[in-house]
N, C-alpha and C. Protein backbone atom coordinates (compact mmCIF):
# COMPACT_ATOMS: atom_id res chain seq x y z
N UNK A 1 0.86 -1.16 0.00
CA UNK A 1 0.00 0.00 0.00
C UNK A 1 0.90 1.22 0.00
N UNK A 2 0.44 2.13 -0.79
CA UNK A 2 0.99 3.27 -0.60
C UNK A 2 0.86 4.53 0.32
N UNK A 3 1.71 5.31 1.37
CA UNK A 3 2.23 5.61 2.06
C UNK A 3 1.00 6.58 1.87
N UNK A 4 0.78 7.00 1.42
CA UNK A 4 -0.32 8.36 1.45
C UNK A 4 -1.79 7.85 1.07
N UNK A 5 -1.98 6.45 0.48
CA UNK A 5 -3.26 5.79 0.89
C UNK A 5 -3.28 4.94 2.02
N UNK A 6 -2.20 4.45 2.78
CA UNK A 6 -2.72 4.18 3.99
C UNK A 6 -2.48 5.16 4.97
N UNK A 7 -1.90 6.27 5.10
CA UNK A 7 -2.57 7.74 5.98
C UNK A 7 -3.81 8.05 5.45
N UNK A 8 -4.45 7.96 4.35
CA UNK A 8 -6.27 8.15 4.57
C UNK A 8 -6.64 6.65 4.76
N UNK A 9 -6.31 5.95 4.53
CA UNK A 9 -6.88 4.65 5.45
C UNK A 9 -7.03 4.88 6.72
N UNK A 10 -5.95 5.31 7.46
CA UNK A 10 -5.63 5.23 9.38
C UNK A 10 -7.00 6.84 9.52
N UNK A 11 -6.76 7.61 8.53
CA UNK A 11 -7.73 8.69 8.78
C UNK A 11 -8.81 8.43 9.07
N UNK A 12 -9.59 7.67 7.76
CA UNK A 12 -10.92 7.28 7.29
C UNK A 12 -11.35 6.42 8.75
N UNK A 13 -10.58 5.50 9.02
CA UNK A 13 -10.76 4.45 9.88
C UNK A 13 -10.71 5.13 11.52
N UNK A 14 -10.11 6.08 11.88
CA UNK A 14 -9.97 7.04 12.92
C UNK A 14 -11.36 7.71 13.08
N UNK A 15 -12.14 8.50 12.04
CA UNK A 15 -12.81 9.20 12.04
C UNK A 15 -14.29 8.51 12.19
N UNK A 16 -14.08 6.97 11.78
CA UNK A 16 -15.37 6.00 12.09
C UNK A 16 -15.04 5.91 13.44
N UNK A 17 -13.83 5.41 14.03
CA UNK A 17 -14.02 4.91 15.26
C UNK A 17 -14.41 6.16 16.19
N UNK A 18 -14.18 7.19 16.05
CA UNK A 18 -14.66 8.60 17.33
C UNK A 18 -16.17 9.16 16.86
N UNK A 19 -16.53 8.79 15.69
CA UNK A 19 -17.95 9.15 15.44
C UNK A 19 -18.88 8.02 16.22
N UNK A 20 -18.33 6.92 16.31
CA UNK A 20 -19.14 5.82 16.95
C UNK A 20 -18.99 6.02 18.57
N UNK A 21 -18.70 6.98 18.79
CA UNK A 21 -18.37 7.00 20.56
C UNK A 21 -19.68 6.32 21.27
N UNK A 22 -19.38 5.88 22.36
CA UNK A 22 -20.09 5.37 23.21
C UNK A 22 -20.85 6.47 24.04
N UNK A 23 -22.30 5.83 23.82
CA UNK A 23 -23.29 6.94 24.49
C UNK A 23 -22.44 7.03 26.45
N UNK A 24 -22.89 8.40 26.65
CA UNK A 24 -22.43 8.81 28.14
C UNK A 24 -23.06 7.96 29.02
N UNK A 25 -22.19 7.67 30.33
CA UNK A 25 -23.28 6.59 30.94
C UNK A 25 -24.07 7.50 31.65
N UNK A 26 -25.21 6.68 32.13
CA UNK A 26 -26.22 7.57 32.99
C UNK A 26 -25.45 8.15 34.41
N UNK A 27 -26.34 9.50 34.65
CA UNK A 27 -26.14 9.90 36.16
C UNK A 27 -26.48 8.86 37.34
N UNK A 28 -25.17 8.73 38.08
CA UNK A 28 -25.25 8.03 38.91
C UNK A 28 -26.84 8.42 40.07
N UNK A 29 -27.60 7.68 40.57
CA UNK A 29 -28.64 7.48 40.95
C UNK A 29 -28.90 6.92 42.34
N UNK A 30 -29.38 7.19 43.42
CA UNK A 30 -28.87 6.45 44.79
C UNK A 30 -30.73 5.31 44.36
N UNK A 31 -29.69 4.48 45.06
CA UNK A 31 -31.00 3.17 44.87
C UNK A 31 -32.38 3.89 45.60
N UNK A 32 -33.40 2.90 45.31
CA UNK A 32 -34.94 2.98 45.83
C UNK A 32 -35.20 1.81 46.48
N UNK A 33 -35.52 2.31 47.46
CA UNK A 33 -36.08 0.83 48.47
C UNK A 33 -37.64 1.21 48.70
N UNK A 34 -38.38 -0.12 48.40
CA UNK A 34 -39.89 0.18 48.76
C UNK A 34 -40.20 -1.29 49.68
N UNK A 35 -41.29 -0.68 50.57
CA UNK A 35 -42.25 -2.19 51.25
C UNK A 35 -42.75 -2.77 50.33
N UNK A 36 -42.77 -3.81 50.18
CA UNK A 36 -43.65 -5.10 50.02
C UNK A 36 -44.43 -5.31 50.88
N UNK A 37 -46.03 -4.74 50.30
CA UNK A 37 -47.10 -4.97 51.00
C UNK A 37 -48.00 -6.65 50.87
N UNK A 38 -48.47 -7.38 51.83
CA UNK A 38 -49.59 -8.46 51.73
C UNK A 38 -50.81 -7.94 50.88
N UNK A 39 -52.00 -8.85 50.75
CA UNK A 39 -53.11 -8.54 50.69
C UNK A 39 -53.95 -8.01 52.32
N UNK A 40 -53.40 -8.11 53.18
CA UNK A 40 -53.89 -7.25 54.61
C UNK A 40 -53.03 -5.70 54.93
N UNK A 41 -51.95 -5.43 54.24
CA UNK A 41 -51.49 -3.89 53.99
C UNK A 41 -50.07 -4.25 54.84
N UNK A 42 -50.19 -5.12 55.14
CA UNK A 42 -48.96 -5.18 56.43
C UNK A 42 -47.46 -5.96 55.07
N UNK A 43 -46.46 -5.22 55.96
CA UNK A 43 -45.13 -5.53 54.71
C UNK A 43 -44.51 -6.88 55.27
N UNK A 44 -44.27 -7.53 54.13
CA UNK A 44 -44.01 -8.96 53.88
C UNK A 44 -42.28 -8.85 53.44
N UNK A 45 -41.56 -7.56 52.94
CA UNK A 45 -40.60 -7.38 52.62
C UNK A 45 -40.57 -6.46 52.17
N UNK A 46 -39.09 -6.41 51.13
CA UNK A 46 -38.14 -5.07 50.60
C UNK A 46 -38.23 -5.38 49.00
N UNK A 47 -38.44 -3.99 48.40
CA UNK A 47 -37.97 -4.23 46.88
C UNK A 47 -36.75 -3.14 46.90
N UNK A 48 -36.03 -3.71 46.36
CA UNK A 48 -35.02 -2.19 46.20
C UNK A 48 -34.18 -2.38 44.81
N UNK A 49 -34.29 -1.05 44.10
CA UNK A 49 -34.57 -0.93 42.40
C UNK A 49 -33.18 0.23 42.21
N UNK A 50 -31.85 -0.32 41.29
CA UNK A 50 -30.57 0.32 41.67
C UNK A 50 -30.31 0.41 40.36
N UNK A 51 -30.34 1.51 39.89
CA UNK A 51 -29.81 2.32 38.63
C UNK A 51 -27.99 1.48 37.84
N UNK A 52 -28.43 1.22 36.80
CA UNK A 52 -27.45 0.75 36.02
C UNK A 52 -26.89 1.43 34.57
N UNK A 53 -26.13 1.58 34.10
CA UNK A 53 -25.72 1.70 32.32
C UNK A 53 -26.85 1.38 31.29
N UNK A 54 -27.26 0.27 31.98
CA UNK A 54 -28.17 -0.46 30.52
C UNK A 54 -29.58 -0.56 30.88
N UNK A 55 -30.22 -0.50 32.54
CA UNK A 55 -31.43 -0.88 32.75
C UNK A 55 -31.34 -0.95 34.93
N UNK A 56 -32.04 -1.69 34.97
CA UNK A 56 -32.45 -1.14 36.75
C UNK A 56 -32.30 -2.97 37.36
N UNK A 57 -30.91 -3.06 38.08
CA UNK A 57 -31.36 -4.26 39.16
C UNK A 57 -32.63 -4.14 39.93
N UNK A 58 -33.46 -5.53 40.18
CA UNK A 58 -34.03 -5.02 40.97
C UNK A 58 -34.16 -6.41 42.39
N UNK A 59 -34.01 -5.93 43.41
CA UNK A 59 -33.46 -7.05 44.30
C UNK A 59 -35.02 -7.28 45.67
N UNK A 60 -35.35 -8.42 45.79
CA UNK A 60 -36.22 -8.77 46.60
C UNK A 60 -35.99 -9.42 47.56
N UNK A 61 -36.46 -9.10 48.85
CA UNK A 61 -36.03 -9.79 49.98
C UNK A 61 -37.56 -10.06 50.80
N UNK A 62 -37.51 -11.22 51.28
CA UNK A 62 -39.14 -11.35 52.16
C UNK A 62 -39.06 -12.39 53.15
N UNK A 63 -39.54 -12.12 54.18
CA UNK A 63 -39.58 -12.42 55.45
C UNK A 63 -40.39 -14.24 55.23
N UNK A 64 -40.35 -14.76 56.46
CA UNK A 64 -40.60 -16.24 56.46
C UNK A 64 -42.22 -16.26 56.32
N UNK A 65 -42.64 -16.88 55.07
CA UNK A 65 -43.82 -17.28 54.60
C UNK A 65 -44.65 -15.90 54.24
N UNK A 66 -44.00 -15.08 53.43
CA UNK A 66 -44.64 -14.06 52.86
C UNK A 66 -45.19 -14.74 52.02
N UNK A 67 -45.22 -15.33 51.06
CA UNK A 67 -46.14 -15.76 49.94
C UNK A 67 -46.11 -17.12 50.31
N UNK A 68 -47.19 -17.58 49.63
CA UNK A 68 -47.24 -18.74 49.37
C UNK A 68 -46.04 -19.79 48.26
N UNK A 69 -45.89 -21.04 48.58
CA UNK A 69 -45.06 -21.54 47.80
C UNK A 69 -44.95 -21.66 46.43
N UNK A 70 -44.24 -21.99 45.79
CA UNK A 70 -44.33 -21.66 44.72
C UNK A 70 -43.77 -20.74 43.58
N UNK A 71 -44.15 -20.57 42.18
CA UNK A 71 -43.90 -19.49 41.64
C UNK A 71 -44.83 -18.28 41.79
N UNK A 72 -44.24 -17.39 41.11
CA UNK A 72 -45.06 -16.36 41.12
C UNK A 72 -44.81 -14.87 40.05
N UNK A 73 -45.79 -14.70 39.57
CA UNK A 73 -45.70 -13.95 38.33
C UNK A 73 -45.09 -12.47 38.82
N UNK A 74 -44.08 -11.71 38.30
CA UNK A 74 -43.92 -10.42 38.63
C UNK A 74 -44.00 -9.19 37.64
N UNK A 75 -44.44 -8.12 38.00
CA UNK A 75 -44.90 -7.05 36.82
C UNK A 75 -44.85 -5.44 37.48
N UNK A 76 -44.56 -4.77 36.59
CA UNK A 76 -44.10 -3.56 37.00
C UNK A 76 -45.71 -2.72 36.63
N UNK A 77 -46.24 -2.04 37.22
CA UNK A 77 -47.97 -1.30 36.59
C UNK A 77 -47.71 0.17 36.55
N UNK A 78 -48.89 1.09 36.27
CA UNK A 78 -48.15 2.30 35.95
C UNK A 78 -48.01 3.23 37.22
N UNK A 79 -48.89 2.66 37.95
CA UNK A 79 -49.07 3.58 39.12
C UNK A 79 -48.60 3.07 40.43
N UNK A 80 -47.54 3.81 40.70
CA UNK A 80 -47.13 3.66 42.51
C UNK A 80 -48.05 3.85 43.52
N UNK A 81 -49.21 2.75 43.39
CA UNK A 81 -50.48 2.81 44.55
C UNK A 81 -50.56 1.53 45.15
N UNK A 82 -50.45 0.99 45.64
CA UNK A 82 -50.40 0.14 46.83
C UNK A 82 -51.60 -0.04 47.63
N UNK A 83 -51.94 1.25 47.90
CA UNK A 83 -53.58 1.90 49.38
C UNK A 83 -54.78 0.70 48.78
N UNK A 84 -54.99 0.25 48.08
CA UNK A 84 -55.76 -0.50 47.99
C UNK A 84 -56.03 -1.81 47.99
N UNK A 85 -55.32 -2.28 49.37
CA UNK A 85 -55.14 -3.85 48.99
C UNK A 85 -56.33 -4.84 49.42
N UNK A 86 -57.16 -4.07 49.98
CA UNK A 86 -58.63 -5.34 50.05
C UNK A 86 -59.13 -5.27 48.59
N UNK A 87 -58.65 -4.53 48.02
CA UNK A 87 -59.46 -4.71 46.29
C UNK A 87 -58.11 -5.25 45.98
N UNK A 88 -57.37 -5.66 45.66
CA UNK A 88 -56.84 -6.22 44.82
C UNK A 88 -56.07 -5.41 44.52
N UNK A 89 -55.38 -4.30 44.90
CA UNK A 89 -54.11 -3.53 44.41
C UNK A 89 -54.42 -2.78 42.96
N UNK A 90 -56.11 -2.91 42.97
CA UNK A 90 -56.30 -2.23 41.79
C UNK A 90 -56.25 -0.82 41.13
N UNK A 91 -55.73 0.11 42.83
CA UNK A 91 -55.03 1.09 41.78
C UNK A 91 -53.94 1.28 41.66
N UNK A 92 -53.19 0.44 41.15
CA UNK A 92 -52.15 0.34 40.83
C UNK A 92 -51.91 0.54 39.51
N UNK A 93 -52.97 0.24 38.39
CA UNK A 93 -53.19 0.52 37.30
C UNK A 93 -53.09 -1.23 36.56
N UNK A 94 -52.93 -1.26 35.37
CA UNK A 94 -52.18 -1.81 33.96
C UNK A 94 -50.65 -1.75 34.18
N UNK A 95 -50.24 -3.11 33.31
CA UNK A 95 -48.55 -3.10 33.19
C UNK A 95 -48.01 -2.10 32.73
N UNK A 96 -46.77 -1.14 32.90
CA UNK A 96 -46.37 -1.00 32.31
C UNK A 96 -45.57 -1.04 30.97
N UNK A 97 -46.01 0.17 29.91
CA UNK A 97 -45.32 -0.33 28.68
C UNK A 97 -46.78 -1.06 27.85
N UNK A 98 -48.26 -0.87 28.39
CA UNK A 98 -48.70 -1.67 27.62
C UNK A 98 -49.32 -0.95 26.71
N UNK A 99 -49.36 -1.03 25.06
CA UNK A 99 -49.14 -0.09 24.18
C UNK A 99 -49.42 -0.81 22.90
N UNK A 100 -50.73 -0.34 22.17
CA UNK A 100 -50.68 -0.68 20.66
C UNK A 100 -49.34 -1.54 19.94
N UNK A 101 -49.37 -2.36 19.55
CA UNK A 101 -48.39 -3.11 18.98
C UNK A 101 -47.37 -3.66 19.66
N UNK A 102 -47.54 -3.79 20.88
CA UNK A 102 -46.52 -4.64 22.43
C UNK A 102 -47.46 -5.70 22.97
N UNK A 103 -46.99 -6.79 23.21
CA UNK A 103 -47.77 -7.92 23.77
C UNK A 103 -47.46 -8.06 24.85
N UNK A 104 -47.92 -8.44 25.74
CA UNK A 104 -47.18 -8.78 26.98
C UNK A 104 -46.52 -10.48 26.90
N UNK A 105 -45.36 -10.04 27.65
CA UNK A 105 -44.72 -12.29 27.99
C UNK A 105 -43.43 -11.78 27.68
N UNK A 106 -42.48 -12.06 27.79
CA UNK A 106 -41.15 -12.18 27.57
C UNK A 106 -40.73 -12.82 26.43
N UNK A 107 -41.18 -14.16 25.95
CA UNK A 107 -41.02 -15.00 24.99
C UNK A 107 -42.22 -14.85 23.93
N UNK A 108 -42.57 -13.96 23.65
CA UNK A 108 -43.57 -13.98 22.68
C UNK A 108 -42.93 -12.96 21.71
N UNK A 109 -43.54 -13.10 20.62
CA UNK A 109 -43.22 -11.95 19.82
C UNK A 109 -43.92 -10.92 19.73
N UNK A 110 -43.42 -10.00 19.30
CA UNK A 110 -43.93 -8.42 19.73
C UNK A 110 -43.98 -7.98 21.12
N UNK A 111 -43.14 -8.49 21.83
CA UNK A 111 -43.51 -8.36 23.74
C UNK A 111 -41.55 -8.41 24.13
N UNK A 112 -41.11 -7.89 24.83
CA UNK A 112 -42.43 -8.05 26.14
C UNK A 112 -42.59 -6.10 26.19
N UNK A 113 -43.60 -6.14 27.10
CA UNK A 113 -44.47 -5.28 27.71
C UNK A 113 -42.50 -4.61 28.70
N UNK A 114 -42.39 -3.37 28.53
CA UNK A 114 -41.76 -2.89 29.51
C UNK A 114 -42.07 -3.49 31.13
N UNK A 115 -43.07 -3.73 31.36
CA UNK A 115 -43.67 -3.81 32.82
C UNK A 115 -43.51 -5.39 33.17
N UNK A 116 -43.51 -6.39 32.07
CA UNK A 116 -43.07 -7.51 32.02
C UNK A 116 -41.76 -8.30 33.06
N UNK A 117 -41.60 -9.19 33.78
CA UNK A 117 -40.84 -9.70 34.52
C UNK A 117 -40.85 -11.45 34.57
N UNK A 118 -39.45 -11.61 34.80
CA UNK A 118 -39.49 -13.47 35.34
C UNK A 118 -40.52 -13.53 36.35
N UNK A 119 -40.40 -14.86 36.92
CA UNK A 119 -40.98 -14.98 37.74
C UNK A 119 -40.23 -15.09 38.91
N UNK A 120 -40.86 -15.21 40.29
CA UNK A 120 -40.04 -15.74 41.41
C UNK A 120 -40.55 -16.49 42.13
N UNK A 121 -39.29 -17.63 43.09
CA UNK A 121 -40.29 -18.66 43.52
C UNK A 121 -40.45 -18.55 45.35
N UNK A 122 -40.84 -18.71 45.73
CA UNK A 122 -41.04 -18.22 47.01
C UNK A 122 -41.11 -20.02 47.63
N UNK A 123 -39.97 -19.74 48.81
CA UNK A 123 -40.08 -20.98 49.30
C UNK A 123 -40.99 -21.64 50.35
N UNK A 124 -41.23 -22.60 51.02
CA UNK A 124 -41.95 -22.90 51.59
C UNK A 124 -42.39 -23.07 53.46
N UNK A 125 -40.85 -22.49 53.30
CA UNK A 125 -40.29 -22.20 54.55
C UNK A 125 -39.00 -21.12 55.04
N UNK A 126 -39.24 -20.35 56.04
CA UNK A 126 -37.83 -19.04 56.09
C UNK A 126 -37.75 -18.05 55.11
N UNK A 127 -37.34 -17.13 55.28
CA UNK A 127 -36.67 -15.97 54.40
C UNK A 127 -36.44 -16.56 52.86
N UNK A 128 -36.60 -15.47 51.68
CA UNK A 128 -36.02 -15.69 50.66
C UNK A 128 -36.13 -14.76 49.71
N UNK A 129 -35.27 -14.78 48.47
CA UNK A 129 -34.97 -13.19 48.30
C UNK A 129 -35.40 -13.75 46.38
N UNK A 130 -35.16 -12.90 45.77
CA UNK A 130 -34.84 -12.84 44.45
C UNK A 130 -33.81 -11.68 43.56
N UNK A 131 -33.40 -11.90 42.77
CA UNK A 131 -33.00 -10.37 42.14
C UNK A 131 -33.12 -10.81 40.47
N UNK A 132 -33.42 -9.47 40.07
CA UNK A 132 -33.41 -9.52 38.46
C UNK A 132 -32.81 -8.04 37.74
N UNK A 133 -33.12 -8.40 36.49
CA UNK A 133 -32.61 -6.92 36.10
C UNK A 133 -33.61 -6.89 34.34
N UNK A 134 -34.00 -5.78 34.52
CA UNK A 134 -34.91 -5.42 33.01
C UNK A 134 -33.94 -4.47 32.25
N UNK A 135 -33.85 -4.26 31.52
CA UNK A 135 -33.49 -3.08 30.26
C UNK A 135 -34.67 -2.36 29.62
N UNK A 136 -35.88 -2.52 30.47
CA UNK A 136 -36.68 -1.55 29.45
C UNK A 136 -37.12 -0.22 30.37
N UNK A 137 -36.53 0.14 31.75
CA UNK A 137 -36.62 0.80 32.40
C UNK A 137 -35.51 1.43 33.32
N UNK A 138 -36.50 2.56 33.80
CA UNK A 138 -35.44 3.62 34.80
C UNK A 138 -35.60 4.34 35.59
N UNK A 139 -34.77 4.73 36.59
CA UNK A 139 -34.82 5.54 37.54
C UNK A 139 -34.69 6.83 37.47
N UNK A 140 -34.12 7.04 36.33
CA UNK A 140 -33.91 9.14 36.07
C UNK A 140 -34.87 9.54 35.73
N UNK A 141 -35.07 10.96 35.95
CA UNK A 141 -36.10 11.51 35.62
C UNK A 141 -37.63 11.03 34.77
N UNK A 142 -38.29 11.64 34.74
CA UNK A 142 -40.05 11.29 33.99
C UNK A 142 -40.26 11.32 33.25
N UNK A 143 -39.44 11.29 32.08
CA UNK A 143 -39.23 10.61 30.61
C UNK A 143 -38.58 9.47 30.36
N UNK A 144 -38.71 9.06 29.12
CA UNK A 144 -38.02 7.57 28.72
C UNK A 144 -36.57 8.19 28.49
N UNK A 145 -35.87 7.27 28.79
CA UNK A 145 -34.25 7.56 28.67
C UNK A 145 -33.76 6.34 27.66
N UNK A 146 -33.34 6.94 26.52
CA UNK A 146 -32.67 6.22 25.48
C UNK A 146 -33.47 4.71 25.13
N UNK A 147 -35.44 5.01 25.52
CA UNK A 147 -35.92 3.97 25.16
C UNK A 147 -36.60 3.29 26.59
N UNK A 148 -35.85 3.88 27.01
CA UNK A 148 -36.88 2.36 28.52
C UNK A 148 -37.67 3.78 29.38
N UNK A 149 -38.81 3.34 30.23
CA UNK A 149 -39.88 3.99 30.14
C UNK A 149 -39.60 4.27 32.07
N UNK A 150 -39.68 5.56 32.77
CA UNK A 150 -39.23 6.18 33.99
C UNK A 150 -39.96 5.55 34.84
N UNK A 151 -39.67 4.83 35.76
CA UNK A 151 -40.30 4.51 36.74
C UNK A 151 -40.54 5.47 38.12
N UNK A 152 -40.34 6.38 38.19
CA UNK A 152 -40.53 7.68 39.02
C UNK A 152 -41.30 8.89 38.39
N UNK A 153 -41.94 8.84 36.89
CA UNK A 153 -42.53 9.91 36.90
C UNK A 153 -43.59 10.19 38.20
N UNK A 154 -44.48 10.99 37.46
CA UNK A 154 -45.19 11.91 38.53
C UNK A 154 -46.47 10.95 39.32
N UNK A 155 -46.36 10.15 38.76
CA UNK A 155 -47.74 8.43 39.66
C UNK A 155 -46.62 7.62 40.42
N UNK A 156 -45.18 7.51 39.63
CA UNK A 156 -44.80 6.55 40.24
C UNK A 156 -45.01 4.93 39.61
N UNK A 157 -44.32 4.08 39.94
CA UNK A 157 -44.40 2.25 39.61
C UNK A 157 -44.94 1.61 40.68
N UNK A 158 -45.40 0.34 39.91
CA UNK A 158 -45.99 -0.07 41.74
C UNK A 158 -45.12 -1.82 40.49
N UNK A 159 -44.65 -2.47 41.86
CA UNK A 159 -44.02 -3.78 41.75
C UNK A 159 -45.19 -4.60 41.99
N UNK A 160 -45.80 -5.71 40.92
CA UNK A 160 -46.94 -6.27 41.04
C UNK A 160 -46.39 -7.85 41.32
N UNK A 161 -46.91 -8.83 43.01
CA UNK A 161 -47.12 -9.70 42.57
C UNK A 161 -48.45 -10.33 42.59
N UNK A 162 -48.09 -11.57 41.79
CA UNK A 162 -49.23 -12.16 41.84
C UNK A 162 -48.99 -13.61 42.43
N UNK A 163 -50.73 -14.25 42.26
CA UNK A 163 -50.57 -15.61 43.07
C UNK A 163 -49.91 -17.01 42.18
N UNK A 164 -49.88 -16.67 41.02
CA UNK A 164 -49.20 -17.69 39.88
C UNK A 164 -48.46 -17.39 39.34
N UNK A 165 -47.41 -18.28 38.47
CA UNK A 165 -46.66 -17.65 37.99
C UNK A 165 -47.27 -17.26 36.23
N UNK A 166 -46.41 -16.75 35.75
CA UNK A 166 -47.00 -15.87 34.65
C UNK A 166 -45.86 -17.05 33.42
N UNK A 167 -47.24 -17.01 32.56
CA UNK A 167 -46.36 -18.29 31.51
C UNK A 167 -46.05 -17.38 30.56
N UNK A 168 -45.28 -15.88 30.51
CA UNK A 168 -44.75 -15.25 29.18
C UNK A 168 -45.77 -15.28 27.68
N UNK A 169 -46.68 -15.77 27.46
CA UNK A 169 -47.18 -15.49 26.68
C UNK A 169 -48.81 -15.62 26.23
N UNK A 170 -49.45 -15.82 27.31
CA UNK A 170 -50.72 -15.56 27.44
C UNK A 170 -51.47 -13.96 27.93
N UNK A 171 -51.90 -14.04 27.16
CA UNK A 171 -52.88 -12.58 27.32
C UNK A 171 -54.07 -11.88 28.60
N UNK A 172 -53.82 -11.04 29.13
CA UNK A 172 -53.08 -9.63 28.98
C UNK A 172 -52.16 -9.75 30.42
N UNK A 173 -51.90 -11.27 31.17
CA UNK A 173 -51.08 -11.00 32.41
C UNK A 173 -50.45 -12.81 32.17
N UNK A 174 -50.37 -13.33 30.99
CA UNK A 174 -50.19 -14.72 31.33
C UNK A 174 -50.17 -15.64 31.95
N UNK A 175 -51.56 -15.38 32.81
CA UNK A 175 -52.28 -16.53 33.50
C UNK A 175 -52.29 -16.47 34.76
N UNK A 176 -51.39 -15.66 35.18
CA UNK A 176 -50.44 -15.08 36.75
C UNK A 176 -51.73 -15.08 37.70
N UNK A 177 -53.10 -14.94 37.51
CA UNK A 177 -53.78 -14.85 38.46
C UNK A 177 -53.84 -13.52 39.54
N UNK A 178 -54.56 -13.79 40.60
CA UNK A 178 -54.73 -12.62 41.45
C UNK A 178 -53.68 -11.81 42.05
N UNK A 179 -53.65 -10.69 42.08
CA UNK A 179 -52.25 -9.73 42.46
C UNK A 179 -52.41 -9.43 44.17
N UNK A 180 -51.40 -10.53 44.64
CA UNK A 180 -51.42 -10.89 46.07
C UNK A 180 -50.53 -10.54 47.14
N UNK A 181 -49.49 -9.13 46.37
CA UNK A 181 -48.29 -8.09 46.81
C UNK A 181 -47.96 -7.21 45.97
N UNK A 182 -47.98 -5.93 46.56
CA UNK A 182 -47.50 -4.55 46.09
C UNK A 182 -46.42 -3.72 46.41
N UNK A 183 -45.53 -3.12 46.17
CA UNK A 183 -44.29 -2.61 46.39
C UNK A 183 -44.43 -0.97 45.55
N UNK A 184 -44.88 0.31 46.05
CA UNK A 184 -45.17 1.15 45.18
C UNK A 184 -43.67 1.98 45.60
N UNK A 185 -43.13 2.35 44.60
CA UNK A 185 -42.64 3.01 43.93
C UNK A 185 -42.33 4.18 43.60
N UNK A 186 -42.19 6.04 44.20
CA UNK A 186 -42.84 7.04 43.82
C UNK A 186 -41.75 7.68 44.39
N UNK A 187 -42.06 9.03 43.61
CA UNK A 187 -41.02 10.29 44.00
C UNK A 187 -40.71 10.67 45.48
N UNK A 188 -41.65 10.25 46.49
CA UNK A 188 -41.31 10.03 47.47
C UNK A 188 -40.35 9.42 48.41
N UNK A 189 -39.31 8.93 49.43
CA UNK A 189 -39.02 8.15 49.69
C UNK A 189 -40.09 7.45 50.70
């Protein structure tokens, strides 16, 4: 190669690699810890939701025989409301993320639903915890950030469980059954 086509080679090839810079990482964020409420209002445990680069750990801890055994479906809704747990945690809202042309389930196509989660299994005896991590959400401010949808705007998230676990691709909560713990979420601490 010649000496003055590979200096615009090293150029050409220079000027791709600094145009491709890596997006800034997010503002560091101090974690969120919320109760885990029963269906009687009384807390069964901790959710606590810790700002990342790509999306939000989110880590569960619960006291001996908070839930029943088993799995259990988990889901993020739009509203950080909790106050209603002889109804069913129903104002808590709809999943988050649920939206014309999004399905809910993890394994389905066109899905998942931002508000979407694994499941967790709750043991049958003593303490037991879970942790996960989503990429379609966040802790900064009350807009979507580079795509994943704020879990602190101005309502707040509420952490939904339920009494089954959720089979990823049945319609509109995959089968998960009655929502039997709440963890809300909100600009508040």
């Amino acid at each position: 190669m010649r000496p003055i086509a590979a200096l615009l080679l090293a150029a050409v090839l220079g000027a791709c690699a600094s145009t491709g810079a890596d997006t800034p990482p997010v503002p560091e964020v101090t974690p969120r810890t919320a109760w885990i409420v029963g269906q009687d209002g009384r807390a069964i445990g901790q959710a606590t939701f810790t700002e990342g680069d790509a999306g939000v750990l989110i880590r569960l801890e619960f006291s001996d025989r908070a839930l029943s055994p088993g799995w259990h479906g988990l889901h993020l809704h739009t509203r950080g409301d909790c106050s209603d747990f002889a109804n069913g945690f129903r104002a808590s809202g709809g999943h988050l993320g649920m939206r014309d042309g999004v399905r809910h389930g993890l394994m389905i196509r066109r899905g998942p639903e931002a508000g979407d989660l694994p499941n967790i299994f709750a043991t049958p005896a003593g303490p037991f915890g879970a942790e996960m991590f989503t990429p379609h959400v966040t802790l900064i401010g009350d807009q979507p950030l580079r795509g994943r949808l704020p879990l602190l705007d101005a309502d707040g998230t509420a952490l939904m469980i339920h009494a089954g676990p959720d089979d990823h691709a049945t319609q509109p909560i995959g089968g998960a059954g009655d929502r039997v713990a709440c963890a809300a979420l909100t600009l508040l601490p």
